[in-house]
PDB file of N, CA and C in Angstrom:
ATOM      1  N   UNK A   1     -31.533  18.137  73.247  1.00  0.00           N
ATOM      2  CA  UNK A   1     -32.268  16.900  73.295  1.00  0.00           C
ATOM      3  C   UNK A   1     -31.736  15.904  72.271  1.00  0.00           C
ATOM      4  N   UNK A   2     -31.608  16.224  71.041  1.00  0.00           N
ATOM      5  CA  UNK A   2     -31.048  15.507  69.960  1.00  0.00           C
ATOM      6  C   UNK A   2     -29.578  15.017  70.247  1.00  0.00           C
ATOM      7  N   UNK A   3     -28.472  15.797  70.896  1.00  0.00           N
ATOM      8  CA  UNK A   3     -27.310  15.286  71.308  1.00  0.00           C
ATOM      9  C   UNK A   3     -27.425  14.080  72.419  1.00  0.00           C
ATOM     10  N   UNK A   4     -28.537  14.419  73.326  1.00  0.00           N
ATOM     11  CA  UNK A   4     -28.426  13.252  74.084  1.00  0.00           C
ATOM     12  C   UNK A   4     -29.369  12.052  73.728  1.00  0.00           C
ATOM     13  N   UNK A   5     -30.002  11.819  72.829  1.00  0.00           N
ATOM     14  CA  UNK A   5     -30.489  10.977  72.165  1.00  0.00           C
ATOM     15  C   UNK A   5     -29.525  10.270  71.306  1.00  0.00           C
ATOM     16  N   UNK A   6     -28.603  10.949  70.475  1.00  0.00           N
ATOM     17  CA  UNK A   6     -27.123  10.141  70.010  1.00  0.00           C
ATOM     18  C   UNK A   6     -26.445  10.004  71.269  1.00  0.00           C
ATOM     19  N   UNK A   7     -26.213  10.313  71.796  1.00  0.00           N
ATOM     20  CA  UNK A   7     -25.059  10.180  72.454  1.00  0.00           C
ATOM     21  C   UNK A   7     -25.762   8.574  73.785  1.00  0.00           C
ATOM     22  N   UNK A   8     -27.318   8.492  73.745  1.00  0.00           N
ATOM     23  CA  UNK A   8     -27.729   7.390  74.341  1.00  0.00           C
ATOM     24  C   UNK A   8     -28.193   6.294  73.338  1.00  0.00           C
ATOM     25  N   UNK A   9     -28.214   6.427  72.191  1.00  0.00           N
ATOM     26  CA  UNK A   9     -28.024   5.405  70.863  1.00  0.00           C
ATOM     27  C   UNK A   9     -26.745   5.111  70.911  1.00  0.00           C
ATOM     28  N   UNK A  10     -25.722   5.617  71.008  1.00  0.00           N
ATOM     29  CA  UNK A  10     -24.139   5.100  70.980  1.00  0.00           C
ATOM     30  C   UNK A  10     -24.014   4.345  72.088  1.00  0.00           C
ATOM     31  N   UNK A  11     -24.628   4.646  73.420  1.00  0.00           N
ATOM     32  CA  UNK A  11     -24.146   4.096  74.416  1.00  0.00           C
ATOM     33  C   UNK A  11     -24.811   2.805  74.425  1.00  0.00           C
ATOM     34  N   UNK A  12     -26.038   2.536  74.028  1.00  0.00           N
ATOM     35  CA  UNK A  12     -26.836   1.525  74.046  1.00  0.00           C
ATOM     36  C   UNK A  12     -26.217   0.601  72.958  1.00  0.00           C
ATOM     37  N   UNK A  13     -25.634   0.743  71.966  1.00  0.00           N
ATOM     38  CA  UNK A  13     -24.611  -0.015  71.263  1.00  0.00           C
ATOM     39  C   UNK A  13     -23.862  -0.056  71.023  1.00  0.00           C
ATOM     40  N   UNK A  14     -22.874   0.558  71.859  1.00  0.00           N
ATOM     41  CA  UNK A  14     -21.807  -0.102  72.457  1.00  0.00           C
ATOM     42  C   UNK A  14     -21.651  -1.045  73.645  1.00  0.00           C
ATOM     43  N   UNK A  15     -22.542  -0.785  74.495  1.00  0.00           N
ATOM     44  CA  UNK A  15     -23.107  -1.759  75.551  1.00  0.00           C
ATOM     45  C   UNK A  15     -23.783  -2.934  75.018  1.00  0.00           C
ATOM     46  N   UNK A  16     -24.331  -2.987  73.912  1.00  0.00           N
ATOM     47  CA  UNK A  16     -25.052  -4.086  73.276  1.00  0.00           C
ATOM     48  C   UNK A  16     -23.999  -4.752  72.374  1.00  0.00           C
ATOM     49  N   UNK A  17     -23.024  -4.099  71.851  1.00  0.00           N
ATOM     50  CA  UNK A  17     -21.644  -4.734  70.998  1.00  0.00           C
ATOM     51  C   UNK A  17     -20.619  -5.661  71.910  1.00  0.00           C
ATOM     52  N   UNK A  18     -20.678  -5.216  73.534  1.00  0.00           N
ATOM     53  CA  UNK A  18     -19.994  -5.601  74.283  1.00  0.00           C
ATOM     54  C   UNK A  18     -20.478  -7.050  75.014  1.00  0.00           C
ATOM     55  N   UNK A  19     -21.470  -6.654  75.405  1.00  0.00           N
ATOM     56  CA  UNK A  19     -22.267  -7.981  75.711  1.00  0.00           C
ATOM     57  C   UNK A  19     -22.285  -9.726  74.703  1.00  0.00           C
ATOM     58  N   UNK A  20     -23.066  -8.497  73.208  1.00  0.00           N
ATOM     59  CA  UNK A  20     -22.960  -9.960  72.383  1.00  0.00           C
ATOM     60  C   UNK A  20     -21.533 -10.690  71.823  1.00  0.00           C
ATOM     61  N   UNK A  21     -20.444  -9.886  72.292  1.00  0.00           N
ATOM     62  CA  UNK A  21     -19.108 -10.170  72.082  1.00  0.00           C
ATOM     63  C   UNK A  21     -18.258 -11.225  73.362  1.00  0.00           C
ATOM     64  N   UNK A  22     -19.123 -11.022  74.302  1.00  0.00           N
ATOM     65  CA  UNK A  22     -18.549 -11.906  75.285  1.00  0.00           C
ATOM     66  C   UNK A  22     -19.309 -13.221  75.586  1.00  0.00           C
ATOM     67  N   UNK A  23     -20.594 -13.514  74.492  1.00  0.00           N
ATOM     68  CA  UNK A  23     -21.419 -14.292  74.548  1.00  0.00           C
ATOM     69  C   UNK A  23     -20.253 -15.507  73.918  1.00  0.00           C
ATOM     70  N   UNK A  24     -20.478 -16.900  74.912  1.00  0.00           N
ATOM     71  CA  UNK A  24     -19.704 -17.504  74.305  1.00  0.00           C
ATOM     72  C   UNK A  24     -18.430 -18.133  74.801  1.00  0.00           C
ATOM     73  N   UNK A  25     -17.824 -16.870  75.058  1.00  0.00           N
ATOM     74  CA  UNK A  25     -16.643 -16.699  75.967  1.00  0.00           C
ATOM     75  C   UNK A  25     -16.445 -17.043  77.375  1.00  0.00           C
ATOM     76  N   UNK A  26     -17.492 -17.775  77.883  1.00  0.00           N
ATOM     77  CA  UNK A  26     -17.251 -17.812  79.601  1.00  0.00           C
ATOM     78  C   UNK A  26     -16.018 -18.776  79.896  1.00  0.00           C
ATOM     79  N   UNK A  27     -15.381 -19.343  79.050  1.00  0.00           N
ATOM     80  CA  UNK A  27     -14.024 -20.247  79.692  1.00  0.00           C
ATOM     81  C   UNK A  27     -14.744 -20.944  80.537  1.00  0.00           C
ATOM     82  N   UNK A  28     -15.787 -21.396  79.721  1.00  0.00           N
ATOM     83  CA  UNK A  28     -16.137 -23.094  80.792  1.00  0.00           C
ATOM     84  C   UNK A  28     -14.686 -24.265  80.086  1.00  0.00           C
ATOM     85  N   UNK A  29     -14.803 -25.013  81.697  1.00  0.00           N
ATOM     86  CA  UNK A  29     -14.093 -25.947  81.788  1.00  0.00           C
ATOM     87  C   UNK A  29     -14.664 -27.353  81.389  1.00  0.00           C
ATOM     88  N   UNK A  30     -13.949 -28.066  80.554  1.00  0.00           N
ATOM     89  CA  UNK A  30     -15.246 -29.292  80.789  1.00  0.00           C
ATOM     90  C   UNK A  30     -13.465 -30.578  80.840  1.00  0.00           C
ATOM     91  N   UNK A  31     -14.131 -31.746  81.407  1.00  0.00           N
ATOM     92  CA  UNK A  31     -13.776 -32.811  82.184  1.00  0.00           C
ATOM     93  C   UNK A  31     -14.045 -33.809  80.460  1.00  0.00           C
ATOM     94  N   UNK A  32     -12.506 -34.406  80.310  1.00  0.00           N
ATOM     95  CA  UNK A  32     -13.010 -35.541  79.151  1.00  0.00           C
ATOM     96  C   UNK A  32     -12.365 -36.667  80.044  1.00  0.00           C
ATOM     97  N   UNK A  33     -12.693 -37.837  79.902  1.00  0.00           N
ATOM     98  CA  UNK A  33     -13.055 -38.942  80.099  1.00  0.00           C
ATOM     99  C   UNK A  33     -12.211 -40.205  78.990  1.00  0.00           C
ATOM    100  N   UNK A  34     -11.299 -41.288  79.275  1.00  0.00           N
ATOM    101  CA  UNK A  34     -10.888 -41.910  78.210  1.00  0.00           C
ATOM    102  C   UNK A  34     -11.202 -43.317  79.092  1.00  0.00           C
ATOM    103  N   UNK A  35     -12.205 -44.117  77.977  1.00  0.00           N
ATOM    104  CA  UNK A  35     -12.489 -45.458  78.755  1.00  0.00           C
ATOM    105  C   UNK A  35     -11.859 -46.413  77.664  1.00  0.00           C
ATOM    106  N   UNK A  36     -10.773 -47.806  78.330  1.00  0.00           N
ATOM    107  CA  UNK A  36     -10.442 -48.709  77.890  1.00  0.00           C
ATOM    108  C   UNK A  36     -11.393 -49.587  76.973  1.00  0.00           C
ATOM    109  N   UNK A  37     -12.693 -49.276  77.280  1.00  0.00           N
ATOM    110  CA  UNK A  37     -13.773 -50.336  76.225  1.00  0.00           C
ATOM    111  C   UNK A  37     -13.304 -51.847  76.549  1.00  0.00           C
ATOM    112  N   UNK A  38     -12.852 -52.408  77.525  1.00  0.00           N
ATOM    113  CA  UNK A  38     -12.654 -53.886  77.619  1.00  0.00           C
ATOM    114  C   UNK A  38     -12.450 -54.464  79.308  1.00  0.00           C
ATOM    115  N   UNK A  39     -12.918 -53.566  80.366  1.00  0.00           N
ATOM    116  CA  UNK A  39     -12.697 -54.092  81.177  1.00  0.00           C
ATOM    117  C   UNK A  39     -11.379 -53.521  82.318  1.00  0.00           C
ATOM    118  N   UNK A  40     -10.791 -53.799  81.395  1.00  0.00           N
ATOM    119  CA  UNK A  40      -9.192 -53.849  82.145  1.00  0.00           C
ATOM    120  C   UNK A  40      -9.087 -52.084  83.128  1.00  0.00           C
ATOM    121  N   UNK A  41      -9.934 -51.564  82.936  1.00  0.00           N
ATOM    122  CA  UNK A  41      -9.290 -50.536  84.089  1.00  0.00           C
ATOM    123  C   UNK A  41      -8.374 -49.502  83.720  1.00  0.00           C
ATOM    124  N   UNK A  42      -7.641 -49.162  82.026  1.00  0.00           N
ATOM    125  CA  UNK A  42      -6.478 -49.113  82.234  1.00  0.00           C
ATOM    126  C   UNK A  42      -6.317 -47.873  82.611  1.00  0.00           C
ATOM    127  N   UNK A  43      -5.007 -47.152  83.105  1.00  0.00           N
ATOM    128  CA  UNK A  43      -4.753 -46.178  83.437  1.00  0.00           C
ATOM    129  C   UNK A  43      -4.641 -45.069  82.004  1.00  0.00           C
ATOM    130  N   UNK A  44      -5.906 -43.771  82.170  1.00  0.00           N
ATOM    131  CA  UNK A  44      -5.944 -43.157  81.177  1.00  0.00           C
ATOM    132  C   UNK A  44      -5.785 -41.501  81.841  1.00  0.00           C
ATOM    133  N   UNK A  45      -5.025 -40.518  82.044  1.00  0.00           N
ATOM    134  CA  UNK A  45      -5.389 -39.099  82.847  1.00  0.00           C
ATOM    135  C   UNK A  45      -6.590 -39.021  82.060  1.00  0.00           C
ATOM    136  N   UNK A  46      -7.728 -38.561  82.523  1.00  0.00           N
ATOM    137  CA  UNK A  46      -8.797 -37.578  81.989  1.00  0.00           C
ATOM    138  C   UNK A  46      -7.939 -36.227  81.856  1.00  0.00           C
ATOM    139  N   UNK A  47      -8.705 -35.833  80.843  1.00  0.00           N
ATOM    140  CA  UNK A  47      -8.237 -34.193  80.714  1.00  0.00           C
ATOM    141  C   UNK A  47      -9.001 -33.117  80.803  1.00  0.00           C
ATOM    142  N   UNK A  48      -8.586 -31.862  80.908  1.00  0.00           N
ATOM    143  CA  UNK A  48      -9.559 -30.821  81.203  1.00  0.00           C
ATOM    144  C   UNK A  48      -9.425 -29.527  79.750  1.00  0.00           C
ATOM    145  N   UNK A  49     -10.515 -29.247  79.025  1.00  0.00           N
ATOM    146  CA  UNK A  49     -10.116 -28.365  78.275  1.00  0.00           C
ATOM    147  C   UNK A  49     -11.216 -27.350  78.244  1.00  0.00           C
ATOM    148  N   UNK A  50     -10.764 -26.250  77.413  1.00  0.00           N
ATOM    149  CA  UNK A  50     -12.163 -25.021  77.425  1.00  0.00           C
ATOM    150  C   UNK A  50     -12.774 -25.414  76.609  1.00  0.00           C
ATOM    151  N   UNK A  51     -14.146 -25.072  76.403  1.00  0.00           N
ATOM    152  CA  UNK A  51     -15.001 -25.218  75.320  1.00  0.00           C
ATOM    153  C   UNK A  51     -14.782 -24.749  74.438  1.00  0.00           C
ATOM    154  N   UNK A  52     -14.673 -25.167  73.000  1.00  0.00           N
ATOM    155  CA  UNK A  52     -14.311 -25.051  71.727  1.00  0.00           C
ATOM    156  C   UNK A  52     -12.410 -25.183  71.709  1.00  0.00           C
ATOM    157  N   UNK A  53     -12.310 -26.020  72.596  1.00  0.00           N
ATOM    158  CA  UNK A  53     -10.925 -25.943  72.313  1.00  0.00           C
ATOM    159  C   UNK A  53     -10.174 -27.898  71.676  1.00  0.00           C
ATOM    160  N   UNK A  54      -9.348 -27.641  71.234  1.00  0.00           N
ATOM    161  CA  UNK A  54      -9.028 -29.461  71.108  1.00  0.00           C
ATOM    162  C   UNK A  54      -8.072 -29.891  72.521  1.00  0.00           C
ATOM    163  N   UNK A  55      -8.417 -31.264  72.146  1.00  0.00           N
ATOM    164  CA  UNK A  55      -7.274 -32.018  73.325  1.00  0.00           C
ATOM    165  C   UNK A  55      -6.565 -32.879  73.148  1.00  0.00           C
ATOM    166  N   UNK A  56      -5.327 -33.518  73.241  1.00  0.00           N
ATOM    167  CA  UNK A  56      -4.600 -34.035  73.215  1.00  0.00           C
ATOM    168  C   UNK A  56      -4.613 -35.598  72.841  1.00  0.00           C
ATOM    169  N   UNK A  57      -3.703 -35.996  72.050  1.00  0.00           N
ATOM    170  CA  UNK A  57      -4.099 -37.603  72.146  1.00  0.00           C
ATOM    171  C   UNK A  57      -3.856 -38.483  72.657  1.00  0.00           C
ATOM    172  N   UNK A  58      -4.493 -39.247  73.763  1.00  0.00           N
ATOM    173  CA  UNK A  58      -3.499 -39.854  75.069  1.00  0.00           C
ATOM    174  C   UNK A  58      -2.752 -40.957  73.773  1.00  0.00           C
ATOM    175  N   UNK A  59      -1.588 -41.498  74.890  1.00  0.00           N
ATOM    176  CA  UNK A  59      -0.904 -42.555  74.524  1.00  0.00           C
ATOM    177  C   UNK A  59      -1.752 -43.881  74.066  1.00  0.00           C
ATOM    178  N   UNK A  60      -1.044 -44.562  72.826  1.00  0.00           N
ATOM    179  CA  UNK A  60      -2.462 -45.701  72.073  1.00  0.00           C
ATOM    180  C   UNK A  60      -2.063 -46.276  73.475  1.00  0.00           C
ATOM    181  N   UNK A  61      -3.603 -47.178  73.660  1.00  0.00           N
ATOM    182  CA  UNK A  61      -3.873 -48.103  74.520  1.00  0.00           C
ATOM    183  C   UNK A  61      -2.877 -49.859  73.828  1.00  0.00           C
ATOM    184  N   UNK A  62      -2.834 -50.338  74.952  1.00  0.00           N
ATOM    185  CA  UNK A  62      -2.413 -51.615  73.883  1.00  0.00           C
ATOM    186  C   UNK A  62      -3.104 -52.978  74.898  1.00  0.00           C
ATOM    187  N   UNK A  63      -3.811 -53.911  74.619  1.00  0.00           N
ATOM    188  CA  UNK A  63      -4.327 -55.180  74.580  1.00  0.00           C
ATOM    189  C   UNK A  63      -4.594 -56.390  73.577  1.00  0.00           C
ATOM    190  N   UNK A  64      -3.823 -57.223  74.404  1.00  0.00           N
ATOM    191  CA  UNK A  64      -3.301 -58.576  73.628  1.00  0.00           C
ATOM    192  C   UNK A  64      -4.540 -59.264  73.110  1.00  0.00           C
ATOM    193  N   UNK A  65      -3.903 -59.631  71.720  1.00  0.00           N
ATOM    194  CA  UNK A  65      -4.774 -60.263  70.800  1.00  0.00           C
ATOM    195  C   UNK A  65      -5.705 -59.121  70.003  1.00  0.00           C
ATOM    196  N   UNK A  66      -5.575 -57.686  70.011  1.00  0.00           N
ATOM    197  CA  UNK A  66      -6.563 -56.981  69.448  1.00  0.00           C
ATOM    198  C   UNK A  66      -5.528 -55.758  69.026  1.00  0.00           C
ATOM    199  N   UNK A  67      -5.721 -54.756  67.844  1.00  0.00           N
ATOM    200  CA  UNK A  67      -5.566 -53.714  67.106  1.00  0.00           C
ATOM    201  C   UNK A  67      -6.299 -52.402  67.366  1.00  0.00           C
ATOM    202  N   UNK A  68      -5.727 -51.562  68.383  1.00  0.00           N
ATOM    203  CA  UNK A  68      -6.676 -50.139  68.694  1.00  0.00           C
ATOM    204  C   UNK A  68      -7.028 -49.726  67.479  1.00  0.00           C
ATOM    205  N   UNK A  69      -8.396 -49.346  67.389  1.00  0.00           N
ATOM    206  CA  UNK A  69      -8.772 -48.847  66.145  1.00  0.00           C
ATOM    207  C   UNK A  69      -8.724 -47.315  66.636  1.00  0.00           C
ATOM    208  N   UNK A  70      -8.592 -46.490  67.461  1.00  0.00           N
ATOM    209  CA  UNK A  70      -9.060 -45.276  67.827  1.00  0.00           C
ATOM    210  C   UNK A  70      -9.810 -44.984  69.091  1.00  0.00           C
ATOM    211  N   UNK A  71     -10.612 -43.088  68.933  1.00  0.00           N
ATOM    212  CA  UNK A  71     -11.415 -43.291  69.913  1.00  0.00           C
ATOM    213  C   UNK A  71     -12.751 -42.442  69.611  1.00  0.00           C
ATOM    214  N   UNK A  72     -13.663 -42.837  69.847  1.00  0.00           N
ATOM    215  CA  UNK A  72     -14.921 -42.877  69.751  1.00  0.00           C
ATOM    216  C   UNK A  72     -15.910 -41.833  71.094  1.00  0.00           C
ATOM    217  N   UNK A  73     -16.528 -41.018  70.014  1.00  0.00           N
ATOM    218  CA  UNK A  73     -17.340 -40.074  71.090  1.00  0.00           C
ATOM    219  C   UNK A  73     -18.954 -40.557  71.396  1.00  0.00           C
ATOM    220  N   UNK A  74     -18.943 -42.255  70.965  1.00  0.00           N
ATOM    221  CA  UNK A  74     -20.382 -42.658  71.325  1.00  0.00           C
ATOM    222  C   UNK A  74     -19.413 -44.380  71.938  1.00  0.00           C
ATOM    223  N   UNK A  75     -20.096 -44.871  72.976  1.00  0.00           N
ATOM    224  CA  UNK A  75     -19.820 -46.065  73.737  1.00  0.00           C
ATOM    225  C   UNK A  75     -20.222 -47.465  72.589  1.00  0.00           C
ATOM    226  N   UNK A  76     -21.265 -46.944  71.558  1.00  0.00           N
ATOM    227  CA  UNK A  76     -21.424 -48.091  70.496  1.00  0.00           C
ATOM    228  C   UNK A  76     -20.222 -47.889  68.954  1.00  0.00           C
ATOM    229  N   UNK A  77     -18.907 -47.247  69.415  1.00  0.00           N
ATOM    230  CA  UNK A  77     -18.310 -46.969  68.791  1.00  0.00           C
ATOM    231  C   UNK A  77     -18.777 -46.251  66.644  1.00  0.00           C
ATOM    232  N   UNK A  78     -19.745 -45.496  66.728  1.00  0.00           N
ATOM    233  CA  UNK A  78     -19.724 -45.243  65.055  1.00  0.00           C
ATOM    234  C   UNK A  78     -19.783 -43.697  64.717  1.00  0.00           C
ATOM    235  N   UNK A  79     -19.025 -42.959  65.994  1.00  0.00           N
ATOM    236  CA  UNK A  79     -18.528 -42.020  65.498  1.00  0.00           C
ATOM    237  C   UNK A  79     -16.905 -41.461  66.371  1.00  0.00           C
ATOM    238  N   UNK A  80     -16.054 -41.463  64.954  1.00  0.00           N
ATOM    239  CA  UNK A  80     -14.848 -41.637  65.895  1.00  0.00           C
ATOM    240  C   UNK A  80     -14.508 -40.075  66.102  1.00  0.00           C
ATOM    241  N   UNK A  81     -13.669 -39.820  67.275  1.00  0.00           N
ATOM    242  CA  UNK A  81     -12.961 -38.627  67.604  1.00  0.00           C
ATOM    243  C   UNK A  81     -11.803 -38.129  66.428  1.00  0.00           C
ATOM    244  N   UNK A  82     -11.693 -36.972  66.107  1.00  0.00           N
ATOM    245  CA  UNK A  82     -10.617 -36.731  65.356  1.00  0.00           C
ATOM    246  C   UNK A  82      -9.812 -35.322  65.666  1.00  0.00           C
ATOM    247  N   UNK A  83      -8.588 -36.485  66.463  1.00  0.00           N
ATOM    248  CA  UNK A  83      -7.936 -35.199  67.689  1.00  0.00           C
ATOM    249  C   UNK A  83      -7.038 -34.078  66.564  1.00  0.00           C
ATOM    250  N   UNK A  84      -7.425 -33.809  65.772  1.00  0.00           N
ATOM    251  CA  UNK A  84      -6.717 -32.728  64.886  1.00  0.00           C
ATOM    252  C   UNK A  84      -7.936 -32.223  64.415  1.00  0.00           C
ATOM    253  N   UNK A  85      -9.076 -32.270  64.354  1.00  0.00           N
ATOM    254  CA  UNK A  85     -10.014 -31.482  64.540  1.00  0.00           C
ATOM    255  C   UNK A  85     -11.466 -31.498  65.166  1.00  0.00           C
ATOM    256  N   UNK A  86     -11.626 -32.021  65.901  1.00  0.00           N
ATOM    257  CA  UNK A  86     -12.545 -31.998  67.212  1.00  0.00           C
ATOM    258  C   UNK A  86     -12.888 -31.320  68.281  1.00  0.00           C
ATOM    259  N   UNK A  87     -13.513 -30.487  68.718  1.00  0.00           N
ATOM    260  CA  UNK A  87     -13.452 -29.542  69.553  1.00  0.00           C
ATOM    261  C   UNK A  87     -14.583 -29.765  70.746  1.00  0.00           C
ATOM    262  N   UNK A  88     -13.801 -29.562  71.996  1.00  0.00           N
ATOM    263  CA  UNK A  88     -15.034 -29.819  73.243  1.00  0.00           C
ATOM    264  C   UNK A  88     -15.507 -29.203  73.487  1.00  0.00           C
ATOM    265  N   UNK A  89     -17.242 -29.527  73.789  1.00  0.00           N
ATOM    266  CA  UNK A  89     -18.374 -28.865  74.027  1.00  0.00           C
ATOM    267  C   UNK A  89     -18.887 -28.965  75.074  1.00  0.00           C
ATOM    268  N   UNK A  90     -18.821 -30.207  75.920  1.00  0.00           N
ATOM    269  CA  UNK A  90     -18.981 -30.266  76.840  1.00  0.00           C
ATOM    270  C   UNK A  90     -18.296 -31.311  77.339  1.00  0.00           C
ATOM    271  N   UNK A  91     -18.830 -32.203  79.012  1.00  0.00           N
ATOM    272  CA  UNK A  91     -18.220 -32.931  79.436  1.00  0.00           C
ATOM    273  C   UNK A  91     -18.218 -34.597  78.568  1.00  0.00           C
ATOM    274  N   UNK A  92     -17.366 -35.173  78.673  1.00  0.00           N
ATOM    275  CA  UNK A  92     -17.402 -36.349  77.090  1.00  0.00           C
ATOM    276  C   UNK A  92     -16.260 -37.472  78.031  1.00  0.00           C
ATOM    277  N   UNK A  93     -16.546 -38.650  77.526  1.00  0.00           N
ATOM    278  CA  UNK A  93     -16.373 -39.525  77.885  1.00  0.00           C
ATOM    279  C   UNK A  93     -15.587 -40.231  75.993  1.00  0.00           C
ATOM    280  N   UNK A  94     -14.459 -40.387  75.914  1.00  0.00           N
ATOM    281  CA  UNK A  94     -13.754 -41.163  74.645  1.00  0.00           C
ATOM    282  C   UNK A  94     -13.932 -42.365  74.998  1.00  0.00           C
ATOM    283  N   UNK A  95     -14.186 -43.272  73.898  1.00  0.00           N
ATOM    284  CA  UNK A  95     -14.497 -45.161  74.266  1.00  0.00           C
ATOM    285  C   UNK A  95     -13.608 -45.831  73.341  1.00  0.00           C
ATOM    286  N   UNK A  96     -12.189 -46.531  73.667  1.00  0.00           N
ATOM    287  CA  UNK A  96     -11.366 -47.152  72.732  1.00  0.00           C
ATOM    288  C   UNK A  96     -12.338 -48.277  71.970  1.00  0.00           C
ATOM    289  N   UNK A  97     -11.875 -48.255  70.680  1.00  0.00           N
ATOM    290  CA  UNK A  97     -12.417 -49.162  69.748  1.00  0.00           C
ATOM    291  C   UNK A  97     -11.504 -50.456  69.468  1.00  0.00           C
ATOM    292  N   UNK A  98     -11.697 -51.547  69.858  1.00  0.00           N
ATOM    293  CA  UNK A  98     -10.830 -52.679  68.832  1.00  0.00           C
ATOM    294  C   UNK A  98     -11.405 -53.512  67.877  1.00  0.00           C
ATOM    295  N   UNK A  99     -10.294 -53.961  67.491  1.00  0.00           N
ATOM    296  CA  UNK A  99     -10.624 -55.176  66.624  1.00  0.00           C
ATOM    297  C   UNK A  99      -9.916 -56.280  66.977  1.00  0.00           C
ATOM    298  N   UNK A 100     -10.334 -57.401  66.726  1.00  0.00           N
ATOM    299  CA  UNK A 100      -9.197 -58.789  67.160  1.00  0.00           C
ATOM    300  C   UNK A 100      -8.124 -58.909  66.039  1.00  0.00           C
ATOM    301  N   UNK A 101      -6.918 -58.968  65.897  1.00  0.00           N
ATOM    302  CA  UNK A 101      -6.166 -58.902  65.825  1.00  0.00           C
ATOM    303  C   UNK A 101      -5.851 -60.948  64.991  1.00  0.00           C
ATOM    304  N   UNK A 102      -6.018 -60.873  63.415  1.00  0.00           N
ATOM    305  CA  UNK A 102      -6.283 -61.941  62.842  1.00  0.00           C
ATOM    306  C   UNK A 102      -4.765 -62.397  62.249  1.00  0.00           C
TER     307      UNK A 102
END
């Protein structure tokens, strides 16, 4: 009786070690989003990355008369993305920031 009482404590945590180890891990996909912030449409690929992973920094945008400041994970630009350490959580939409160009 006592052997199979260890031997169903081991199994129950190892089955319970396995589970909370893959918590986390599902390789969701999520969809990012890069908006020009001015209209123009411009051509940006969206990208696709896993959760907790980083992504790439598209090519700077460029529009006349203004200075890309970056890109921004809120549409009222006051928190910027920082593609060397930022990691996606879910699906996200980047919003270029400018300034006019004095």
């Amino acid at each position: 009786m006592r052997k199979r009482l260890i031997l169903f404590s081991a199994v129950l945590c190892l089955s319970m070690s396995v589970l909370l180890c893959s918590c986390g891990q599902s390789g969701e996909q999520y969809t990012i989003c890069f908006e020009d912030n001015y209209g123009a449409g411009g051509e940006y690929d969206s990208q696709v990355a896993a959760s907790g992973k980083k992504i790439a920094e598209p090519d700077v945008p460029v529009r006349d008369g203004y200075v890309f400041l970056g890109w921004y994970k809120d549409a009222g630009l006051t928190e910027k993305w920082d593609f060397g350490k930022d990691k996606v959580k879910s699906e996200m939409t980047l919003y270029a920031g400018w300034d006019a160009d004095t």
